[in-house]
C-alpha atoms as a PDB file:
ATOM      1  CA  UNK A   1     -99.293-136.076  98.477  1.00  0.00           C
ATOM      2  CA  UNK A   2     -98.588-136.530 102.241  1.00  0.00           C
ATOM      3  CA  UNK A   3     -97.096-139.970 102.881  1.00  0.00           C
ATOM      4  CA  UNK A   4     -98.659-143.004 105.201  1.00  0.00           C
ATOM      5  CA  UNK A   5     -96.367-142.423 108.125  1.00  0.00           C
ATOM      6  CA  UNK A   6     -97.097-138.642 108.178  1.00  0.00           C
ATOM      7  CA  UNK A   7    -101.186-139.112 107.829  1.00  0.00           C
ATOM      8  CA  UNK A   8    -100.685-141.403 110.680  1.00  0.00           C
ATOM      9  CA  UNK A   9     -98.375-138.818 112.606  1.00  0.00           C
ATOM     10  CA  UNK A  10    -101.236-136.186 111.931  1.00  0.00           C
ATOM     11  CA  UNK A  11    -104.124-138.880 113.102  1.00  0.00           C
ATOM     12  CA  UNK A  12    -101.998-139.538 116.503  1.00  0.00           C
ATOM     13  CA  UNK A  13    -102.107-135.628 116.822  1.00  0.00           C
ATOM     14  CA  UNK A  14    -105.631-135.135 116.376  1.00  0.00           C
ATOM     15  CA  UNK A  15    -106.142-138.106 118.628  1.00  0.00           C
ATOM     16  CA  UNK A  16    -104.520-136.488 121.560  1.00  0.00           C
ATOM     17  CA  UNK A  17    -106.200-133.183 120.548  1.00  0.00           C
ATOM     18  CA  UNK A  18    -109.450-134.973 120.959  1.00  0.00           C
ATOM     19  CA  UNK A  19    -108.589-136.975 123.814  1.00  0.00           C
ATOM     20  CA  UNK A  20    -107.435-133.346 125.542  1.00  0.00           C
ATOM     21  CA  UNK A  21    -111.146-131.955 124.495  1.00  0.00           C
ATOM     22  CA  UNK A  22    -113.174-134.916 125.683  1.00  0.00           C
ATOM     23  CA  UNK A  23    -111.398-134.278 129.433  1.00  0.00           C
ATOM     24  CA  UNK A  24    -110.828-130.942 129.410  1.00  0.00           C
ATOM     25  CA  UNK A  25    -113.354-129.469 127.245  1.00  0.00           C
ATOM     26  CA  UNK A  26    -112.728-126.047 125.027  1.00  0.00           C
ATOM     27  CA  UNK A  27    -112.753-122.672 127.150  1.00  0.00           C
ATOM     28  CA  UNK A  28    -109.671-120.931 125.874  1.00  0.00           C
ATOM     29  CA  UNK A  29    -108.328-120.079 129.738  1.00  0.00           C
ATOM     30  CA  UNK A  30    -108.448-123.969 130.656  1.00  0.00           C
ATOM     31  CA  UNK A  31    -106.772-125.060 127.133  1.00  0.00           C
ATOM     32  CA  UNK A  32    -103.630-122.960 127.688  1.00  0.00           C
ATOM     33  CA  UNK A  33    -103.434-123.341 132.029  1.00  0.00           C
ATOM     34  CA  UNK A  34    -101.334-126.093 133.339  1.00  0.00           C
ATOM     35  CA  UNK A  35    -104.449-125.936 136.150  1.00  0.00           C
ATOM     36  CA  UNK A  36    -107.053-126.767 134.354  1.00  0.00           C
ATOM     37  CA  UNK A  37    -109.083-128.131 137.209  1.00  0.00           C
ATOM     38  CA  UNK A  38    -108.735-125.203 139.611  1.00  0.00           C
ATOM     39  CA  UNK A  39    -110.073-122.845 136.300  1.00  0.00           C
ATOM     40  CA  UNK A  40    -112.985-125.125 135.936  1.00  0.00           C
ATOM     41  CA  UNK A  41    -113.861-124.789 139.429  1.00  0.00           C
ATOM     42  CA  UNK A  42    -113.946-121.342 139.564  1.00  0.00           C
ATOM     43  CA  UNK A  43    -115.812-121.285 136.393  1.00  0.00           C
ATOM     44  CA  UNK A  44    -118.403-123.471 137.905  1.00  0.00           C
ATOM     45  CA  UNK A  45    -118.325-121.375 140.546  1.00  0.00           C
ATOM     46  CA  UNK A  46    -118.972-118.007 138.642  1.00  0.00           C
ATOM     47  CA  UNK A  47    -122.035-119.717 136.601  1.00  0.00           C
ATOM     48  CA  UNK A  48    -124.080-120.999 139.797  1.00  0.00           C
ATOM     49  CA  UNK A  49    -123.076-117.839 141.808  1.00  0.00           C
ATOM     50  CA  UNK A  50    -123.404-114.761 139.335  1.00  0.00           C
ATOM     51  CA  UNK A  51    -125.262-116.046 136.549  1.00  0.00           C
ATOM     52  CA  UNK A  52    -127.760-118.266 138.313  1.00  0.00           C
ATOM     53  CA  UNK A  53    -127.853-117.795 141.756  1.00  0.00           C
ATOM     54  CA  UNK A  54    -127.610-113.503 141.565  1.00  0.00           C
ATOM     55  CA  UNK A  55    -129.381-113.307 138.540  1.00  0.00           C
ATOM     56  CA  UNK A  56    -132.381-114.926 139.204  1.00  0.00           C
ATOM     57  CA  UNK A  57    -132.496-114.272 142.768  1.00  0.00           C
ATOM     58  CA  UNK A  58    -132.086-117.763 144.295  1.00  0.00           C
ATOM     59  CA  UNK A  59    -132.522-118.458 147.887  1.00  0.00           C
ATOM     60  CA  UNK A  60    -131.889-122.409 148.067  1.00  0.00           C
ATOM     61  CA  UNK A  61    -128.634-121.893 147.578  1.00  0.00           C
ATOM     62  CA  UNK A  62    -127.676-125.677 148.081  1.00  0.00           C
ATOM     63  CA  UNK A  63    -130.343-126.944 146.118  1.00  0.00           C
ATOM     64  CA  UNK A  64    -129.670-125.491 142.732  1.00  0.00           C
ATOM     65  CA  UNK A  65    -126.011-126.774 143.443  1.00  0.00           C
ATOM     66  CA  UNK A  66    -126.621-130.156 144.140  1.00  0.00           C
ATOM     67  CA  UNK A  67    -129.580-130.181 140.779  1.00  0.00           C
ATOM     68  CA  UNK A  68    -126.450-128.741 138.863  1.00  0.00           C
ATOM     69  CA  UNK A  69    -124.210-131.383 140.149  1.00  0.00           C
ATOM     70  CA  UNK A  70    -126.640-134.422 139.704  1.00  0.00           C
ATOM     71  CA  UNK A  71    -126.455-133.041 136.035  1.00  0.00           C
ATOM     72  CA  UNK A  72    -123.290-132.661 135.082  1.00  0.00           C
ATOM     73  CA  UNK A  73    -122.947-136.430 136.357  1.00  0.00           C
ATOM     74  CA  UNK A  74    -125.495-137.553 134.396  1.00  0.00           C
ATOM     75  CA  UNK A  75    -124.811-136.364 130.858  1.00  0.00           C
ATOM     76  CA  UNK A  76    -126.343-138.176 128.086  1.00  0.00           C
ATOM     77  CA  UNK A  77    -129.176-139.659 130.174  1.00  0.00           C
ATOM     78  CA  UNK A  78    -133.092-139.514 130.119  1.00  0.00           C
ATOM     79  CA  UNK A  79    -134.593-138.612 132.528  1.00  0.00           C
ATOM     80  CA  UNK A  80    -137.608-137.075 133.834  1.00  0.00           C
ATOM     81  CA  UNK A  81    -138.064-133.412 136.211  1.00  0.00           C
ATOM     82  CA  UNK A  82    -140.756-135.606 138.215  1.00  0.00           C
ATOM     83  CA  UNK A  83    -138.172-138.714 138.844  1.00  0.00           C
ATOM     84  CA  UNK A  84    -134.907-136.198 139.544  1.00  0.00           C
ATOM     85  CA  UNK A  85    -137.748-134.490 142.102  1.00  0.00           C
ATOM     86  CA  UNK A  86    -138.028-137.553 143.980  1.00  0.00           C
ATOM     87  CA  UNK A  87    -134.262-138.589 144.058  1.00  0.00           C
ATOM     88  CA  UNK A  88    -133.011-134.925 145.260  1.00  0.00           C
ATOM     89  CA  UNK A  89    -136.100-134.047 147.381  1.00  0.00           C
ATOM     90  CA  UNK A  90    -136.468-131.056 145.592  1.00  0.00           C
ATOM     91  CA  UNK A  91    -140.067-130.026 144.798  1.00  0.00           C
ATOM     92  CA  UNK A  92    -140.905-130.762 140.910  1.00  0.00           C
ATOM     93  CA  UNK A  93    -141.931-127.294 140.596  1.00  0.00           C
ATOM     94  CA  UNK A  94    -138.343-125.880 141.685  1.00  0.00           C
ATOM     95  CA  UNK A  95    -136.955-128.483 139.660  1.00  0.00           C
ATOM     96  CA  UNK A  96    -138.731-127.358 136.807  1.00  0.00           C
ATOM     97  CA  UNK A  97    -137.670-123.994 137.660  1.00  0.00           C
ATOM     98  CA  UNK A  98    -133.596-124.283 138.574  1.00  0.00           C
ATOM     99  CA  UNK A  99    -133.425-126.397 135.306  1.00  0.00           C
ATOM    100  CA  UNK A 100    -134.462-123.099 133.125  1.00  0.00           C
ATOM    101  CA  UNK A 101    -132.122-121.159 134.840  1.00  0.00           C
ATOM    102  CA  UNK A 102    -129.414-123.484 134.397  1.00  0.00           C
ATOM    103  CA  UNK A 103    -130.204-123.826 130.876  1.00  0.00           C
ATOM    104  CA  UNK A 104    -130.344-119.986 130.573  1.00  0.00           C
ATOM    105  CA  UNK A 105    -126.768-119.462 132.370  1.00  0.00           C
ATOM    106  CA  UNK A 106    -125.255-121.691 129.626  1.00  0.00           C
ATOM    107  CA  UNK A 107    -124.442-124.380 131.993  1.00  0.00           C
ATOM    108  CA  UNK A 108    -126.469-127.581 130.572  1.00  0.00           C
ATOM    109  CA  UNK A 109    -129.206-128.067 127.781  1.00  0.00           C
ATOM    110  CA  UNK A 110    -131.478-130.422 127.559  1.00  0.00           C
ATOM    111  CA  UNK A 111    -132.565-132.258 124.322  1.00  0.00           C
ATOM    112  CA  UNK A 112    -136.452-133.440 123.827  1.00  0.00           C
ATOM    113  CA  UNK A 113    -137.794-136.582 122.417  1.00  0.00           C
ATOM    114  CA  UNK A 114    -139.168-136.470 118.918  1.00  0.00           C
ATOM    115  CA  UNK A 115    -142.591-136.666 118.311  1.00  0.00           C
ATOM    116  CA  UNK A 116    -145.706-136.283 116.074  1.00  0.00           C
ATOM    117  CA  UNK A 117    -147.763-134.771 119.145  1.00  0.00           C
ATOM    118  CA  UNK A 118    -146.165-131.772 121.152  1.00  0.00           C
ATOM    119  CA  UNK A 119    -148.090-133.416 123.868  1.00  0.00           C
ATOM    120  CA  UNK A 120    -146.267-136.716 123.957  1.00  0.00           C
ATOM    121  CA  UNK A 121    -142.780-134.564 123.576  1.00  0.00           C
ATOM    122  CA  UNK A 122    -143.408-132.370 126.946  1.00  0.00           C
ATOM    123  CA  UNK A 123    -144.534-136.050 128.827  1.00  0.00           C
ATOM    124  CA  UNK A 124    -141.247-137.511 127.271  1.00  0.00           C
ATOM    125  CA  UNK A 125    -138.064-137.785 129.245  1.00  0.00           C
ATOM    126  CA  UNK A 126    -135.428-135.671 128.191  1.00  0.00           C
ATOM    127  CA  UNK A 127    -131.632-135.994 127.978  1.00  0.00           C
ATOM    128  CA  UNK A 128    -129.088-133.740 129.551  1.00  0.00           C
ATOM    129  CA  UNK A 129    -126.175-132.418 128.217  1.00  0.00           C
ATOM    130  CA  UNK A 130    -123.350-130.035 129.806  1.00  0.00           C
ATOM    131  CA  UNK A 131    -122.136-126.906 127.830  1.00  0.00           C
ATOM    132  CA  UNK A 132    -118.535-128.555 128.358  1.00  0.00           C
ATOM    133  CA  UNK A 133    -117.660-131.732 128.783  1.00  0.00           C
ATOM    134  CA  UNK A 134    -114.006-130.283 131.277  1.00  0.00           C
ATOM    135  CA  UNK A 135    -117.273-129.146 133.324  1.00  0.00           C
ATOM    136  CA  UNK A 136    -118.951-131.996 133.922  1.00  0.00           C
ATOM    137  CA  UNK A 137    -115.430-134.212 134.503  1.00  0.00           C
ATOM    138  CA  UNK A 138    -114.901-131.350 136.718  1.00  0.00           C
ATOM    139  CA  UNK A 139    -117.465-130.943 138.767  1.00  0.00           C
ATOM    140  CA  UNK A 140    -119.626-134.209 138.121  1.00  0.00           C
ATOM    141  CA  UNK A 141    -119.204-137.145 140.133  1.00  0.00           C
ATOM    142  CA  UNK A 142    -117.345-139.930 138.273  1.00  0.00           C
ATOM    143  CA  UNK A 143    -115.893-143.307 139.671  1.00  0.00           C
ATOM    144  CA  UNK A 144    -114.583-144.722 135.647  1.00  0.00           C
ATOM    145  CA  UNK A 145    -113.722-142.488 132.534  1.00  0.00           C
ATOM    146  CA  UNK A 146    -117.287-142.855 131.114  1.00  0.00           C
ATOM    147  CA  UNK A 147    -115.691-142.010 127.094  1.00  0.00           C
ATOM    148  CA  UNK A 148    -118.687-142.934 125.765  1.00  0.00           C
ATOM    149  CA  UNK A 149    -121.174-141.018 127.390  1.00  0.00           C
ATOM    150  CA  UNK A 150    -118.472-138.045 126.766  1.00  0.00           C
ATOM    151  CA  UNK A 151    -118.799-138.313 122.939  1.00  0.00           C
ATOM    152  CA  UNK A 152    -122.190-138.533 122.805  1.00  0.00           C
ATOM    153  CA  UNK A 153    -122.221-135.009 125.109  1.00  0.00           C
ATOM    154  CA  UNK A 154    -119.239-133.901 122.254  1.00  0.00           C
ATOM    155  CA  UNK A 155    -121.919-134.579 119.422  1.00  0.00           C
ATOM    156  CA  UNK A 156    -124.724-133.092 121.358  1.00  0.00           C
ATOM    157  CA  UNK A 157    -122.693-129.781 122.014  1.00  0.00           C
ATOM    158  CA  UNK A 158    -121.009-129.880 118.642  1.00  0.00           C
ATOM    159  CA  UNK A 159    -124.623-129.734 116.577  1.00  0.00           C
ATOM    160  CA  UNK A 160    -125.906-126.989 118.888  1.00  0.00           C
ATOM    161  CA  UNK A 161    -123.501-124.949 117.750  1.00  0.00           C
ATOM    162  CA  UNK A 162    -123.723-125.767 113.993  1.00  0.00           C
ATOM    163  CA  UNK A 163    -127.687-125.302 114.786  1.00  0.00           C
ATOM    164  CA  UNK A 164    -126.440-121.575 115.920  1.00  0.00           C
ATOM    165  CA  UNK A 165    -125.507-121.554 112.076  1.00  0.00           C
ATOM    166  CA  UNK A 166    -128.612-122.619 110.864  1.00  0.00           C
ATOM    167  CA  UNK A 167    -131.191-121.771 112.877  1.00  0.00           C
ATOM    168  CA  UNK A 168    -134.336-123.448 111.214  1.00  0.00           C
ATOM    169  CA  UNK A 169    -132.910-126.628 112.571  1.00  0.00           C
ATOM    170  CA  UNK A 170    -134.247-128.806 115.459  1.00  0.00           C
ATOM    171  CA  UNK A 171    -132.428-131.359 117.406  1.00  0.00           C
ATOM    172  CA  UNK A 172    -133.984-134.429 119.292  1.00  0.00           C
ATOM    173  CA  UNK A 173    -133.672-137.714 120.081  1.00  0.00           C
ATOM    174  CA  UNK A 174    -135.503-140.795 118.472  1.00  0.00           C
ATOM    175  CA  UNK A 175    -137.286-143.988 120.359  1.00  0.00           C
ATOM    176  CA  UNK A 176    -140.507-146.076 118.914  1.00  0.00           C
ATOM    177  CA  UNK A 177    -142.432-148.025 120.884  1.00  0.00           C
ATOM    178  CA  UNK A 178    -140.258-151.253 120.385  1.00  0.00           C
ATOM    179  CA  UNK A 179    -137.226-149.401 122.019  1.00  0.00           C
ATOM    180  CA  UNK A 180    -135.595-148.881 119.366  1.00  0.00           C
ATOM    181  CA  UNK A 181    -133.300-145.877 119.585  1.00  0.00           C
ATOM    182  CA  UNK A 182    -131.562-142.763 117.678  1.00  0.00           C
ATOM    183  CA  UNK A 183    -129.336-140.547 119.555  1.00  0.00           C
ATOM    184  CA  UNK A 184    -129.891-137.620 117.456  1.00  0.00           C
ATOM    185  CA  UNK A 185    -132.287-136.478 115.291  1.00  0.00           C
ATOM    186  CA  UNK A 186    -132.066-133.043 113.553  1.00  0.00           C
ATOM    187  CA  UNK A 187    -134.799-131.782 111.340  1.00  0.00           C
ATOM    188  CA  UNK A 188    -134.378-128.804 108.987  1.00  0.00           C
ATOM    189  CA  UNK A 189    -138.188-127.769 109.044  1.00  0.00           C
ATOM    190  CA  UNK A 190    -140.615-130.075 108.276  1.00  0.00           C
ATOM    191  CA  UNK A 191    -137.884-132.460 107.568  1.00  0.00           C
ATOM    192  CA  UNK A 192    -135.773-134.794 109.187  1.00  0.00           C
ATOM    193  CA  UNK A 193    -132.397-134.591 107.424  1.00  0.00           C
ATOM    194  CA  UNK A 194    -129.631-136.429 109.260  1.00  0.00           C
ATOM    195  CA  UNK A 195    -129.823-139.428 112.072  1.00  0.00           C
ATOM    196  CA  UNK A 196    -127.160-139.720 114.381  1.00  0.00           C
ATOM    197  CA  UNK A 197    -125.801-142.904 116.474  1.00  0.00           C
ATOM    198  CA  UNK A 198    -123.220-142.089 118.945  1.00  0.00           C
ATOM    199  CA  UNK A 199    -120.961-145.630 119.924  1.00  0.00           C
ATOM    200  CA  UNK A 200    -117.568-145.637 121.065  1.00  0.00           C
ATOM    201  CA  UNK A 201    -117.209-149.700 120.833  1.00  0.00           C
ATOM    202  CA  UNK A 202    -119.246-151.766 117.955  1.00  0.00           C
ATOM    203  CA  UNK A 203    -116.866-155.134 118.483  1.00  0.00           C
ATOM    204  CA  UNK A 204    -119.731-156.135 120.450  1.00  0.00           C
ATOM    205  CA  UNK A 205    -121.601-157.480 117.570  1.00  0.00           C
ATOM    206  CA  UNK A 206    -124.870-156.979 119.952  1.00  0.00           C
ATOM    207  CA  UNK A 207    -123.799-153.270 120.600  1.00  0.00           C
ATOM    208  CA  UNK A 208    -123.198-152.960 116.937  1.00  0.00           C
ATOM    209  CA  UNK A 209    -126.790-154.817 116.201  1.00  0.00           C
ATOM    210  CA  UNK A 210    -128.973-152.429 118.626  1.00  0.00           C
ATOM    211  CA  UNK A 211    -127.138-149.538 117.138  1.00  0.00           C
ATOM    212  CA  UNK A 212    -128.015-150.618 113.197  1.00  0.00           C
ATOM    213  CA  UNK A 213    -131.928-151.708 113.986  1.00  0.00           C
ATOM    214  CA  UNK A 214    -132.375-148.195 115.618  1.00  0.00           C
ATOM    215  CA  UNK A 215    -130.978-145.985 112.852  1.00  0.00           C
ATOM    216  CA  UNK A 216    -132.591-148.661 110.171  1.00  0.00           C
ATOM    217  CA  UNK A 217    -135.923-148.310 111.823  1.00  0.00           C
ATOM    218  CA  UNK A 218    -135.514-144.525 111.657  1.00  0.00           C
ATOM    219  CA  UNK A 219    -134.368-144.238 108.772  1.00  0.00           C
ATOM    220  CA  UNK A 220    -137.802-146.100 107.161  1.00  0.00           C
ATOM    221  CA  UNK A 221    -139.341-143.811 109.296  1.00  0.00           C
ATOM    222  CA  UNK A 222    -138.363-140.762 108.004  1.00  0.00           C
ATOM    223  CA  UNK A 223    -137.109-141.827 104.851  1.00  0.00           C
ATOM    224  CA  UNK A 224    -133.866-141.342 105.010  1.00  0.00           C
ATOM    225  CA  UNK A 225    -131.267-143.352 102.360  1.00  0.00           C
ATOM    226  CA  UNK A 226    -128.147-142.796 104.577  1.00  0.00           C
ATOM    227  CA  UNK A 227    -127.525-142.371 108.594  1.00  0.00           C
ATOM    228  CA  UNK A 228    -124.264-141.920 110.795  1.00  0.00           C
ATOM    229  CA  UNK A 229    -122.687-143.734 113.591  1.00  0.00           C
ATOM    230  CA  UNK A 230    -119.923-141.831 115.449  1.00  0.00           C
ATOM    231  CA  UNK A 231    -117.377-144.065 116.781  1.00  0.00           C
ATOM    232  CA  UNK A 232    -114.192-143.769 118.255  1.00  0.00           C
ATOM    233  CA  UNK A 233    -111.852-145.047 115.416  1.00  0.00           C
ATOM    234  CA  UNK A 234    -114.392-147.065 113.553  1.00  0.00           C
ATOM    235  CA  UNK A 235    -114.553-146.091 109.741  1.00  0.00           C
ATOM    236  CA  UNK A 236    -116.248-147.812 106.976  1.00  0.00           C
ATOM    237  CA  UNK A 237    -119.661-148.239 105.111  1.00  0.00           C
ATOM    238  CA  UNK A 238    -122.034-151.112 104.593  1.00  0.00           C
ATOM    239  CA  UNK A 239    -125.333-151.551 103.111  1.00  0.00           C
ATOM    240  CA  UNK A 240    -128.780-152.573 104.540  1.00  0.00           C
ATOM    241  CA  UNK A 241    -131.967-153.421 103.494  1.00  0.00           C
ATOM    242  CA  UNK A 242    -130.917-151.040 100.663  1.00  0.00           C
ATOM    243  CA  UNK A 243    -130.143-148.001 103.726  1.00  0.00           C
ATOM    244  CA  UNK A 244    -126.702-146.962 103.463  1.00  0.00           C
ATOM    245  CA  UNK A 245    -124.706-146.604 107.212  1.00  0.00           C
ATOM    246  CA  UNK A 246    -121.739-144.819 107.852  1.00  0.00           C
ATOM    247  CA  UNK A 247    -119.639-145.439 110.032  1.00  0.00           C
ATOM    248  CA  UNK A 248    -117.681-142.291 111.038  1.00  0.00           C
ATOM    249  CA  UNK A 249    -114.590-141.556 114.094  1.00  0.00           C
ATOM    250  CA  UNK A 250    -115.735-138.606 115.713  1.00  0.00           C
ATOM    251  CA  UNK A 251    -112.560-136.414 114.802  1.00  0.00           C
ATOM    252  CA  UNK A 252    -113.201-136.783 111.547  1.00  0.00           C
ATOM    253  CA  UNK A 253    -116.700-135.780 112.373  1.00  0.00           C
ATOM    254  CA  UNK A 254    -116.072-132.916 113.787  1.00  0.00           C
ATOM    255  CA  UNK A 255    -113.663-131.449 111.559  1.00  0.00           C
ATOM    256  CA  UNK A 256    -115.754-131.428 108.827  1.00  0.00           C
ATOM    257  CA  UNK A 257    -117.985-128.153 110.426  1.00  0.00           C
END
């Protein structure tokens, strides 16, 4: 069995892995380039320019760079076509539009609100997520290392691609009318089978208290006996009101695809 001091080693290593990921993100060009921002750049570049811009035909040029920029700097927020028309001065139509084909060209996704009615899911706001999170440090406009915003893009980007393994599922977000919140929901048909909380810091016992209440609320909801906070080093398991959380660090998390 491997020893204490060489599970920690291993830990520290996976650490810096992840740490590597979150900044850099995972195309196999930046991984191995002692440039990695120069290669993100022109990767950038390429997407907007041949597979948006060329592709679809695109004469506002600097429009459907600044819409991709505002993006990539917002990761992991709502928000709504209508409200990011008003803030660029971009028409709602050709931000309707531009967010397609950046959605097609692989650059960002967008994840819908959950709901009942399909009606109340198009009026929803959405969240945004980049296709790498090295793109969006890259080429998104940061003034502090936003980590967890990063991990919650990590999670979102991490269960599209096991959704490219199973392709019945869904993925959404979760709000009631209180508030309440659930980063991700995924549903496997007509059922909701795993809840998702994304929270780099619960030592803020009213972080930690918004976070429960949301996936407890859900989790009556759709009744579900377990649900999952990601965290950055966090791991344990407690009990309430007989729903069982887990509290999981997201390397873990992701190595168990």
């Amino acid at each position: 069995a491997a020893t204490e001091i060489e599970i920690l080693a291993k830990r520290v290593e996976i650490k810096r892995a992840l740490d590597e990921y979150m900044e850099f993100g995972v195309f196999p060009e930046v991984v191995i380039s002692t440039d990695k921002k120069r290669i993100l750049l022109a990767y950038f570049d390429t997407i907007i320019t041949k597979d948006t811009i060329e592709r679809f035909n695109i004469r506002e040029r600097e429009k459907i760079k600044t819409l991709s920029k505002f993006y990539l700097t917002n990761i992991a927020s709502p928000l709504s076509f209508q409200k990011v028309s008003s803030f660029l001065n971009i028409p709602h139509a050709t931000v309707d539009r531009f967010s397609d084909y950046l959605q097609t060209a692989c650059l960002v996704f967008f994840i819908t609100k959950f709901s009942f009615s399909l009606k109340e899911q198009e009026k929803a706001q959405r969240k945004v997520y980049s296709i790498d999170s090295g793109l969006s440090n890259a080429i998104g406009f940061r003034f502090t290392k936003n980590s967890g915003k990063l991990m919650e893009n990590i999670v979102a980007t991490e269960l599209k691609i096991r959704q490219s393994f199973e392709p019945g599922t869904e993925i959404y977000y979760w709000k009631d009318q209180s508030g309440r919140e659930v980063d991700f929901l995924v549903k496997d048909g007509l059922k909701v089978t795993e809840l998702i909380q994304v929270c780099q810091d619960l030592s803020d016992m009213g972080t930690k208290e918004r976070e429960v209440k949301g996936l407890v609320r859900a989790m009556e909801e759709f009744n579900l006996k377990s649900g999952l906070i990601i965290t950055e080093d966090f791991e344990d398991e407690e009990k309430i009101e007989n729903k069982e959380i887990i509290y999981m660090p997201l390397w873990k998390w992701l190595l168990l695809r």
